[in-house]
Protein backbone atom coordinates (compact mmCIF):
# COMPACT_ATOMS: atom_id res chain seq x y z
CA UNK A 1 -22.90 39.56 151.18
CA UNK A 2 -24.85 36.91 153.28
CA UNK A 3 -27.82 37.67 155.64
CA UNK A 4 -27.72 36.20 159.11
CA UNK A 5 -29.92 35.53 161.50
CA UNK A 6 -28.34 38.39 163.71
CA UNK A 7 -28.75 40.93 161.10
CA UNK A 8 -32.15 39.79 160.20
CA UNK A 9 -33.21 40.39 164.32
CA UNK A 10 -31.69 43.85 164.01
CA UNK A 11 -34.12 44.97 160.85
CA UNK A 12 -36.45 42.98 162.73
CA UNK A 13 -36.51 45.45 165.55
CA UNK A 14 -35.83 48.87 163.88
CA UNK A 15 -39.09 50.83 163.61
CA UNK A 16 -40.86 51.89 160.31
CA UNK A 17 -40.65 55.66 162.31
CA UNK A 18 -36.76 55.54 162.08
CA UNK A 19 -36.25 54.78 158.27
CA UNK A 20 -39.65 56.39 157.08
CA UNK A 21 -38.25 60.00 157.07
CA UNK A 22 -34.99 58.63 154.96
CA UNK A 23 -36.75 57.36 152.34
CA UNK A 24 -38.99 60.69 151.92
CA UNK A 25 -35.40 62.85 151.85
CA UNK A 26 -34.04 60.28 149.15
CA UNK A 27 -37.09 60.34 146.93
CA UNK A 28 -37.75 64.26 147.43
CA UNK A 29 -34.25 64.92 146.91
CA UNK A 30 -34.68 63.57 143.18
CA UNK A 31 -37.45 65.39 142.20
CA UNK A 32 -40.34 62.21 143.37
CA UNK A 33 -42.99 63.30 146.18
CA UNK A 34 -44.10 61.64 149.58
CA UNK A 35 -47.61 60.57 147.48
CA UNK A 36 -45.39 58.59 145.17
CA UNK A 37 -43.39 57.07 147.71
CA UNK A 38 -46.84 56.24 149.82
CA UNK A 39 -48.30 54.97 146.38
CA UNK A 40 -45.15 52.19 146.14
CA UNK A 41 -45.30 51.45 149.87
CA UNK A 42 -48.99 50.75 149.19
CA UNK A 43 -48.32 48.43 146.23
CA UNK A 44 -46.10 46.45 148.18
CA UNK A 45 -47.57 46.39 151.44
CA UNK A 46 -51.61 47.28 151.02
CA UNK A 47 -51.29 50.12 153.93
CA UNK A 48 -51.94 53.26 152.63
CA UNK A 49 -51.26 56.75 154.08
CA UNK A 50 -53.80 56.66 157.39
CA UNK A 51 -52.11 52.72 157.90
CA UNK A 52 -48.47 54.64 157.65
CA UNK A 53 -49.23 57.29 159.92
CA UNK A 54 -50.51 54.77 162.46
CA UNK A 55 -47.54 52.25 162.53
CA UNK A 56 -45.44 55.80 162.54
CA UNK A 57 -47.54 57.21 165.25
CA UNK A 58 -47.27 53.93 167.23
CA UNK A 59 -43.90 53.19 166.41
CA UNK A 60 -44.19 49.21 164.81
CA UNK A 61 -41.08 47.56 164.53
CA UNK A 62 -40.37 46.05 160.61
CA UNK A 63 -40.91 42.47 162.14
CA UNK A 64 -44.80 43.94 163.12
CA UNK A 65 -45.16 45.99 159.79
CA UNK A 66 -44.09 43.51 157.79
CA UNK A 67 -46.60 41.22 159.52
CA UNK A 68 -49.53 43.50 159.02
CA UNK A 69 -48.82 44.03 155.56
CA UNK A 70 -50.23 42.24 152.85
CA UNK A 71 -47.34 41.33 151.04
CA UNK A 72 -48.06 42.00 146.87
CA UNK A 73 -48.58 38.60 144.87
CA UNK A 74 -45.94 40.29 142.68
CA UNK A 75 -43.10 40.87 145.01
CA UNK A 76 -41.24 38.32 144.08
CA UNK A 77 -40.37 39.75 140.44
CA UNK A 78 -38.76 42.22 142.37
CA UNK A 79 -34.92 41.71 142.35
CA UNK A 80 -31.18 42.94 141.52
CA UNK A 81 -28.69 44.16 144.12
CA UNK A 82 -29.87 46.97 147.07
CA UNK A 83 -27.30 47.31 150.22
CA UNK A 84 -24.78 45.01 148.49
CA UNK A 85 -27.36 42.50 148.54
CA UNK A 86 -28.92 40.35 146.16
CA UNK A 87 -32.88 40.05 146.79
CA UNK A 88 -33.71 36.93 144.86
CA UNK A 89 -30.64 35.19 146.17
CA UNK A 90 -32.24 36.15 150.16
CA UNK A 91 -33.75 32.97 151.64
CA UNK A 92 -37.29 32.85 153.13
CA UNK A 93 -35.78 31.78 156.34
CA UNK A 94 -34.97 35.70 156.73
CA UNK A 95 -38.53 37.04 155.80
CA UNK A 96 -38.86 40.41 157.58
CA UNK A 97 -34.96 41.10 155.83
CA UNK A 98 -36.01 39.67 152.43
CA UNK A 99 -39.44 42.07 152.64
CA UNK A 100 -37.22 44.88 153.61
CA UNK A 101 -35.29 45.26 151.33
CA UNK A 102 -38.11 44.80 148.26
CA UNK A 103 -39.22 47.98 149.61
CA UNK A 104 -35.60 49.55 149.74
CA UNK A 105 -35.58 48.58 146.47
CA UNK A 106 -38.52 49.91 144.95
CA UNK A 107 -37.69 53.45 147.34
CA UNK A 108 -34.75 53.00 145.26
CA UNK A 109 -36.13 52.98 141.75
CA UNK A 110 -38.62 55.46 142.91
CA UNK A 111 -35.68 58.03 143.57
CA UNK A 112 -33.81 56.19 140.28
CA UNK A 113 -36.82 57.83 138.35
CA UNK A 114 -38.65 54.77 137.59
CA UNK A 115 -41.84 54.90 135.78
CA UNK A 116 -44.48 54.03 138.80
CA UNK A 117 -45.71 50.98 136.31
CA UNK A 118 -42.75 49.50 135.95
CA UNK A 119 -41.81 49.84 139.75
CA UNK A 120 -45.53 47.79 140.38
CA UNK A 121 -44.72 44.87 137.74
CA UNK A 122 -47.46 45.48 136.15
């Protein structure tokens, strides 16, 4: 599948607030915890719990969170197929998309039972 510039506005203006609560279900559901999933959201983005609850608690679209964040040094080594996409094959003309789905992906290998170290690229 190819991103577009259309589907990159929509992720661009869904909130952190709407997907947030999906990704605890999905990682709770499979025997992880919300600390974990906070933990990987951290090593991706640098915000840690009281920076989550904010952009929840003031609703930030992914376009602002992603902007805010402090992207890891190390998120590009993360890659393979989330969504029917394939992350290293995303250009950085979609950014906010690209970023988005590094942390589907890592929510994903979170719920996958991933070892936390290998989920950081440590």
């Amino acid at each position: 599948m190819e991103v577009t510039a259309a589907k990159n506005k929509k992720i661009e203006a869904m909130t952190f607030a709407s997907v947030y609560p999906h990704y605890v279900a999905k990682v709770i559901k499979k025997g992880r915890t919300e600390a974990e999933l906070i933990q990987v959201i951290e090593w991706l983005t640098g915000f840690n719990a009281t920076n989550i609850n904010k952009c929840i608690k003031e609703k930030w679209t992914f376009k602002v969170f992603f902007e805010r964040a402090n992207i890891h040094p190390k998120a590009h080594l993360i890659t393979g197929t989330i969504c029917g996409y394939r992350i290293e094959t995303i250009s950085d003309e979609f950014k906010v998309y690209k970023q988005c789905r590094y942390l589907d992906k890592l929510v994903d290998e979170l719920a996958k039972n991933r070892k936390i170290e290998k989920i950081f690229r440590e």
